[in-house]
PDB file of N, CA and C in Angstrom:
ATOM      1  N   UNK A   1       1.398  90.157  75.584  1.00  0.00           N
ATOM      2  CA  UNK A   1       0.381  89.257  75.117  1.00  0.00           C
ATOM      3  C   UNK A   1       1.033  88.148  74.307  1.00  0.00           C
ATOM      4  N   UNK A   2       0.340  87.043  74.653  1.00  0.00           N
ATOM      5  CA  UNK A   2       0.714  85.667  73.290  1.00  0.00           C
ATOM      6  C   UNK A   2      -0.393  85.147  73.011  1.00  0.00           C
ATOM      7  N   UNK A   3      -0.389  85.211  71.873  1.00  0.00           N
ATOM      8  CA  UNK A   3      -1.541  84.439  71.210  1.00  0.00           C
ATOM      9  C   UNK A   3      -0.350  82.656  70.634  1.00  0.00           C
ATOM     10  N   UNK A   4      -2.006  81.800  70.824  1.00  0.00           N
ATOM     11  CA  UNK A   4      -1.567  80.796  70.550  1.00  0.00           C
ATOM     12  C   UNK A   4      -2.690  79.888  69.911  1.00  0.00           C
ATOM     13  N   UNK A   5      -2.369  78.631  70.055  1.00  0.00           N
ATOM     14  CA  UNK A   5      -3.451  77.939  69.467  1.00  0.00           C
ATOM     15  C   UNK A   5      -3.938  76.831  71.214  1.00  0.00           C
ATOM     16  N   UNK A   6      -5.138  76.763  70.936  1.00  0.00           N
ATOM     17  CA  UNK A   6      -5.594  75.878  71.785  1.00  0.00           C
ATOM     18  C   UNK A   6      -6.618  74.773  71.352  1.00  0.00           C
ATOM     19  N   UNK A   7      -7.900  74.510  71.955  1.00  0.00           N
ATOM     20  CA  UNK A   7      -8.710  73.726  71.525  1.00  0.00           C
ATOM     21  C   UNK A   7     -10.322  74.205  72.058  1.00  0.00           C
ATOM     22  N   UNK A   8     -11.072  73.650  71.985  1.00  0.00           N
ATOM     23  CA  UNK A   8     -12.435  74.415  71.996  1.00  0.00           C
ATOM     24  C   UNK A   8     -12.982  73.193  73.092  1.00  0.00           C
ATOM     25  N   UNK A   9     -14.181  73.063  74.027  1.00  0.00           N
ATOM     26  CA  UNK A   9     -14.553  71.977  75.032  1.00  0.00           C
ATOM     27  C   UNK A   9     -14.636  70.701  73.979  1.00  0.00           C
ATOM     28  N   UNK A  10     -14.995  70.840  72.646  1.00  0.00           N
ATOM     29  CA  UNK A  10     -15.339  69.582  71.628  1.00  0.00           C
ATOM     30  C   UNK A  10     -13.585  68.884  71.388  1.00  0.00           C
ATOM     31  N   UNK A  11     -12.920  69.903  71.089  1.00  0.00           N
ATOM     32  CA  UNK A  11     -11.300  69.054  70.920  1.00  0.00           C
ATOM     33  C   UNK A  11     -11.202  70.154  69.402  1.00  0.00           C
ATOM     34  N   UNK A  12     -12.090  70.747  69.202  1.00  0.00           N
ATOM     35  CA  UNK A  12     -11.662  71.683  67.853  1.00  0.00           C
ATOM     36  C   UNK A  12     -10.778  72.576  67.798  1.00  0.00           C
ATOM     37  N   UNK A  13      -9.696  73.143  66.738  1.00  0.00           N
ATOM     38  CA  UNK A  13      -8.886  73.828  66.355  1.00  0.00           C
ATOM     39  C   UNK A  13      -9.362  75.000  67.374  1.00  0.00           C
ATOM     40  N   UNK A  14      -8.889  76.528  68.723  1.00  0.00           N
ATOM     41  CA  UNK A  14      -9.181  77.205  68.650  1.00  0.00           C
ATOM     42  C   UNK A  14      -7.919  77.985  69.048  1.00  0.00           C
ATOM     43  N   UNK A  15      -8.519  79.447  68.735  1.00  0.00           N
ATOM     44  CA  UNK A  15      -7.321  80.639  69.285  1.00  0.00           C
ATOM     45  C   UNK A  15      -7.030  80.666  70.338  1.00  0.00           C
ATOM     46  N   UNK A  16      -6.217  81.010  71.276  1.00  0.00           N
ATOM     47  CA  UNK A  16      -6.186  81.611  72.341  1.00  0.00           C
ATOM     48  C   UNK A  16      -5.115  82.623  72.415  1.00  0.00           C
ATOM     49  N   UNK A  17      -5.081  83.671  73.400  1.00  0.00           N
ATOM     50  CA  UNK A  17      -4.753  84.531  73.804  1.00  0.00           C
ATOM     51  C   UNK A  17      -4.426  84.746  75.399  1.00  0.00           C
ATOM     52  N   UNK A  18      -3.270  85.190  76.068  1.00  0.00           N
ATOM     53  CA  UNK A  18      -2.569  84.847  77.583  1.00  0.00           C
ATOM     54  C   UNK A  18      -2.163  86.329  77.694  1.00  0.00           C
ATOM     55  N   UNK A  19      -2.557  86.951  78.907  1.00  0.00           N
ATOM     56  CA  UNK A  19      -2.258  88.157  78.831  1.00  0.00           C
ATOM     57  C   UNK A  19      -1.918  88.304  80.783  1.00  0.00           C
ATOM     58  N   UNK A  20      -0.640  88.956  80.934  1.00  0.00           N
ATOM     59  CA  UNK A  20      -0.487  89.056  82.218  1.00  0.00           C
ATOM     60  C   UNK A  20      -1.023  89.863  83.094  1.00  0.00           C
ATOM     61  N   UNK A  21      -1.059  89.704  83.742  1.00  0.00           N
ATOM     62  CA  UNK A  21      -1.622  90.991  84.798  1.00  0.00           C
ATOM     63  C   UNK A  21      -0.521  92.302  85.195  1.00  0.00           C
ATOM     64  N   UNK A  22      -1.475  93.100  84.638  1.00  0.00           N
ATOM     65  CA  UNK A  22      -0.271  94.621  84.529  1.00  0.00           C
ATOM     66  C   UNK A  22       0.158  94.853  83.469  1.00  0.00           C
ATOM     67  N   UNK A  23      -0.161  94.191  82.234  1.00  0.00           N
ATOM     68  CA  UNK A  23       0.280  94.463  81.000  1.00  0.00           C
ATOM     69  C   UNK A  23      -0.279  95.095  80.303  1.00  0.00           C
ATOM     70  N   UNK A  24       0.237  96.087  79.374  1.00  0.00           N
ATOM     71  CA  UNK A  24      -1.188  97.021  78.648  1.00  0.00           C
ATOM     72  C   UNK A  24      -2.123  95.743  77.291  1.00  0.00           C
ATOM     73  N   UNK A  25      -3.025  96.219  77.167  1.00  0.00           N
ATOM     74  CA  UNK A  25      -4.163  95.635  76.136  1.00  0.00           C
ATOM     75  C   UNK A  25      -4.281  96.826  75.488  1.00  0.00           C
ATOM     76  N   UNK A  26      -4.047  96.551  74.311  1.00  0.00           N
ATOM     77  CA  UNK A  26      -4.012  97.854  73.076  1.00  0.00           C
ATOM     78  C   UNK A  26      -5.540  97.598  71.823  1.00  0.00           C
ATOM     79  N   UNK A  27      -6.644  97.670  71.918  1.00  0.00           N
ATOM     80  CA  UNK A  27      -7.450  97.404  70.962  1.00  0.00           C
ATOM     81  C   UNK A  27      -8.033  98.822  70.383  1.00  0.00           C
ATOM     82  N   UNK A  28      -8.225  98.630  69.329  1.00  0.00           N
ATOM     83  CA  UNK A  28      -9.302  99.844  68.451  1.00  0.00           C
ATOM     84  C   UNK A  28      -8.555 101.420  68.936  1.00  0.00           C
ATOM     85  N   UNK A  29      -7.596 101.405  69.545  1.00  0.00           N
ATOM     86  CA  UNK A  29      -6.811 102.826  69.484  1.00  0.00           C
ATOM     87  C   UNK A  29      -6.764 103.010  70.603  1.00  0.00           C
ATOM     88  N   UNK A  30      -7.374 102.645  71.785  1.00  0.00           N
ATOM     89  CA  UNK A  30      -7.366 102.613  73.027  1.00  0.00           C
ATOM     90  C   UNK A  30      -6.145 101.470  73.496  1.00  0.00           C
ATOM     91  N   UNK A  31      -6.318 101.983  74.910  1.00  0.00           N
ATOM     92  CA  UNK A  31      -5.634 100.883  75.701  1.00  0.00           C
ATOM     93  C   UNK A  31      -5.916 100.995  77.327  1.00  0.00           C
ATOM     94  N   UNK A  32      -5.832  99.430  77.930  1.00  0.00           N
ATOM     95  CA  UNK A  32      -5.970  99.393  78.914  1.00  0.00           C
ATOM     96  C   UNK A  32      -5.067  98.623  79.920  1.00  0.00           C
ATOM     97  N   UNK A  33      -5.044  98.326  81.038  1.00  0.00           N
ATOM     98  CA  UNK A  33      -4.001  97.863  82.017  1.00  0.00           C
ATOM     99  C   UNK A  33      -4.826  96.344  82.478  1.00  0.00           C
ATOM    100  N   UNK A  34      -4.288  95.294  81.978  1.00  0.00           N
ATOM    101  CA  UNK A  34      -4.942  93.916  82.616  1.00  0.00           C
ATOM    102  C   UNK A  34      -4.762  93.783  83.944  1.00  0.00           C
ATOM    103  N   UNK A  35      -6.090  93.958  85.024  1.00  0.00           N
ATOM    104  CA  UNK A  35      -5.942  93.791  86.520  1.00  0.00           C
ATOM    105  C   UNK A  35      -5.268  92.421  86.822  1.00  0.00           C
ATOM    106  N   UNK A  36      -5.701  91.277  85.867  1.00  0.00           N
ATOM    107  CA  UNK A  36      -5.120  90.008  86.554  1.00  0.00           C
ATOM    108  C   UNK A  36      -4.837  89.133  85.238  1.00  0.00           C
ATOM    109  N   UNK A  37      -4.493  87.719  85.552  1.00  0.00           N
ATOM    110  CA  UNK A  37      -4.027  86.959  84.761  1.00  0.00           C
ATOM    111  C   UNK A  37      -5.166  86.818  83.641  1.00  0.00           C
ATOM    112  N   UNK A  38      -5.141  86.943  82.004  1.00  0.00           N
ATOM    113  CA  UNK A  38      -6.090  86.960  81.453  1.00  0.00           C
ATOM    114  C   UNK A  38      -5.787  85.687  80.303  1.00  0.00           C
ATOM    115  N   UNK A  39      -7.067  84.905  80.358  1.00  0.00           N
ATOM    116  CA  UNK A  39      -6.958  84.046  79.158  1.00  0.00           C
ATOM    117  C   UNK A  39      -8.419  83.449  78.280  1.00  0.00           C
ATOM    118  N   UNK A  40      -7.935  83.934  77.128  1.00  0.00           N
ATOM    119  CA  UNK A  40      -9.528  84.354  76.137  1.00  0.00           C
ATOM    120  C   UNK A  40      -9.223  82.784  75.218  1.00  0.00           C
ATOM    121  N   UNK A  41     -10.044  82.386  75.119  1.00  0.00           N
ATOM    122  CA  UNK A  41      -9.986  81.343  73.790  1.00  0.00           C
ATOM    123  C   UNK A  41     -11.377  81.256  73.077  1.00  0.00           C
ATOM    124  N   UNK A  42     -10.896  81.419  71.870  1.00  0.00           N
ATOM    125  CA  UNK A  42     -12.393  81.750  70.931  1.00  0.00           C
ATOM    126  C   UNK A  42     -12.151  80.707  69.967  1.00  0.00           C
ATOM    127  N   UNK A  43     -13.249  80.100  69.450  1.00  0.00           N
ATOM    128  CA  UNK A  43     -13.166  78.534  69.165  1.00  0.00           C
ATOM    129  C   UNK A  43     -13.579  79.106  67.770  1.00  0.00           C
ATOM    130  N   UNK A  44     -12.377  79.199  67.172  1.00  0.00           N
ATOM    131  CA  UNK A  44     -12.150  79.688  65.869  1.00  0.00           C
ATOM    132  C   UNK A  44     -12.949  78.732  64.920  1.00  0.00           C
ATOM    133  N   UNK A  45     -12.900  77.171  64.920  1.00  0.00           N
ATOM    134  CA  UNK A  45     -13.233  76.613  63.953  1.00  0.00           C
ATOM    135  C   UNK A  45     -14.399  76.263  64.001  1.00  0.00           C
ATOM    136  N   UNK A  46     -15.268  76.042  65.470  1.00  0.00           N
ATOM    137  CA  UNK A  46     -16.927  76.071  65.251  1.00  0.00           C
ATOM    138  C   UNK A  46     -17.433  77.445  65.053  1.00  0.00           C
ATOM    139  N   UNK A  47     -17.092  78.511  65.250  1.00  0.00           N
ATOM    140  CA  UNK A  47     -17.101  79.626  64.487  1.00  0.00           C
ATOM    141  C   UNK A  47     -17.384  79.877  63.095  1.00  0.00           C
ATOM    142  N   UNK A  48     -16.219  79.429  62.094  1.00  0.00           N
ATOM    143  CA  UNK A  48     -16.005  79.161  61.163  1.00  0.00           C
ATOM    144  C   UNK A  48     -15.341  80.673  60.825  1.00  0.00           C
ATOM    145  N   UNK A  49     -14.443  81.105  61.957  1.00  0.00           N
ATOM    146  CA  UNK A  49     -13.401  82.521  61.490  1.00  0.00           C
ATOM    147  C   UNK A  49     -11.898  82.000  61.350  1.00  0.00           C
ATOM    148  N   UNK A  50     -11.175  82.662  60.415  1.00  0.00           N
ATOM    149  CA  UNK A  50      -9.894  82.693  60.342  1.00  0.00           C
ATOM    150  C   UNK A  50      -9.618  82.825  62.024  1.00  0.00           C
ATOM    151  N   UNK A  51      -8.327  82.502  61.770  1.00  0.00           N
ATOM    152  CA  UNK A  51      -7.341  82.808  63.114  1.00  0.00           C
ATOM    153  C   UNK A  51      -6.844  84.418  63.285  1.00  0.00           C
ATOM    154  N   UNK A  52      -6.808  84.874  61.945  1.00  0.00           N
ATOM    155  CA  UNK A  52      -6.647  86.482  62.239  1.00  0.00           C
ATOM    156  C   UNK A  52      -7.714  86.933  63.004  1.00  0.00           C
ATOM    157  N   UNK A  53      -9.240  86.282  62.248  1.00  0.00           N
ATOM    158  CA  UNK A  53     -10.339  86.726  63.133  1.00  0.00           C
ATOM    159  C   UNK A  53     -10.217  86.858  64.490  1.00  0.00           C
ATOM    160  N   UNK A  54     -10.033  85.059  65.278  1.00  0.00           N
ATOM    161  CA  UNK A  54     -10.044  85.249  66.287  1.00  0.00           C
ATOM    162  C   UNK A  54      -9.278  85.665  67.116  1.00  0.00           C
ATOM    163  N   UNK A  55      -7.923  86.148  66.714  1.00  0.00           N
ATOM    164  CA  UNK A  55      -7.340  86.757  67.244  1.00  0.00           C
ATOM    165  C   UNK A  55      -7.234  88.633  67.554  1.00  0.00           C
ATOM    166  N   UNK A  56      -8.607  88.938  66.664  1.00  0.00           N
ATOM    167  CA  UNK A  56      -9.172  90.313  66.620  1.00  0.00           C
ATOM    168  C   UNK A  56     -10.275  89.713  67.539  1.00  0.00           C
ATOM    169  N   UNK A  57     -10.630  88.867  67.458  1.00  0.00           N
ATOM    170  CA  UNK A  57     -12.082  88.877  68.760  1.00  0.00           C
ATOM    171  C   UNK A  57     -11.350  88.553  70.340  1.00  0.00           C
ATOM    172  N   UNK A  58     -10.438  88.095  70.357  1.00  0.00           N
ATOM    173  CA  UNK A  58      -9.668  87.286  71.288  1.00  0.00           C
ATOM    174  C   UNK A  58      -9.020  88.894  72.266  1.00  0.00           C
ATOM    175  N   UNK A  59      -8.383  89.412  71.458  1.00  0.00           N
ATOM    176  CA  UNK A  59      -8.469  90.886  71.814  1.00  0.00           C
ATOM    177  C   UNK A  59      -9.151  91.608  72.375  1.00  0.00           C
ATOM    178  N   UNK A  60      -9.992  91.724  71.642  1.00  0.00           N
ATOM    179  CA  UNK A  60     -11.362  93.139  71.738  1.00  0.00           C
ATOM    180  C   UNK A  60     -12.293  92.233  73.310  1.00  0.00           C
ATOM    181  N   UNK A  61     -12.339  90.850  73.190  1.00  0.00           N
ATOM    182  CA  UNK A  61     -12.839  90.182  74.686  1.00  0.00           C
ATOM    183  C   UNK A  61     -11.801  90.489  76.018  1.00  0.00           C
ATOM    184  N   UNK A  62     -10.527  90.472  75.343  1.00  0.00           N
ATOM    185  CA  UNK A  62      -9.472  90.635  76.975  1.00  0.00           C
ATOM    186  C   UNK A  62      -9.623  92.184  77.217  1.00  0.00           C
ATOM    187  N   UNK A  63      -9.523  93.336  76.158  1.00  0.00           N
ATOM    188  CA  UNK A  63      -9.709  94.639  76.421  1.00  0.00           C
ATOM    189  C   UNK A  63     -11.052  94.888  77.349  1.00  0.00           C
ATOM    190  N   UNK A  64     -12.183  94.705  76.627  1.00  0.00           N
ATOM    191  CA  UNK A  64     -13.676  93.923  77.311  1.00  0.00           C
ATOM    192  C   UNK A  64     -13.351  93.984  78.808  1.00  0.00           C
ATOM    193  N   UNK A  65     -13.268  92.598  78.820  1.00  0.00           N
ATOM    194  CA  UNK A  65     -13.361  92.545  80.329  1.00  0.00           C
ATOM    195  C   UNK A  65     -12.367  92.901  81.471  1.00  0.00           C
ATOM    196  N   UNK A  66     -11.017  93.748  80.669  1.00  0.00           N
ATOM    197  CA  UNK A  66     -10.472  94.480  81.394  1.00  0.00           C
ATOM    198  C   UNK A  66     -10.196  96.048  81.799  1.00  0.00           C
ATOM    199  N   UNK A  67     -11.922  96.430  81.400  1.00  0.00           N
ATOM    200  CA  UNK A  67     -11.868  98.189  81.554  1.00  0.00           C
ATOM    201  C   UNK A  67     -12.427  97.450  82.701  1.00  0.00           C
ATOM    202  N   UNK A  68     -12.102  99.178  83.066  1.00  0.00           N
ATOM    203  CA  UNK A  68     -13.183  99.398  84.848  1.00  0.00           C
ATOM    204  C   UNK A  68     -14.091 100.428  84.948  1.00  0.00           C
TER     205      UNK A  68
END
């Protein structure tokens, strides 16, 4: 996984997160296997969350939508 910074559709500060396909996703004590190329961006600053935040939501969304 890499987390990084991106931007939100407005041009605002946001998180993102790049996760390969076949790589484990480790959230809340679990873990899972990413079927395909994964990329989460959570628009940290219309939010109004830290970047730790969104990088705990940025997570818990790629784990999300990569159970089966």
């Amino acid at each position: 996984m890499v987390y990084g910074t991106s931007v939100d559709p407005q041009f605002r500060p946001a998180t993102a997160l790049w996760v390969a396909a076949g790589q484990p996703i480790r959230a809340g004590g679990s873990s899972v296997t990413a079927g395909a190329d994964t990329t989460i961006v959570v628009a940290s600053k219309a939010l109004g969350v830290s970047d730790d935040r969104g990088r705990a939501m940025a997570l818990a969304i790629a784990a999300s939508a990569n159970r089966r």
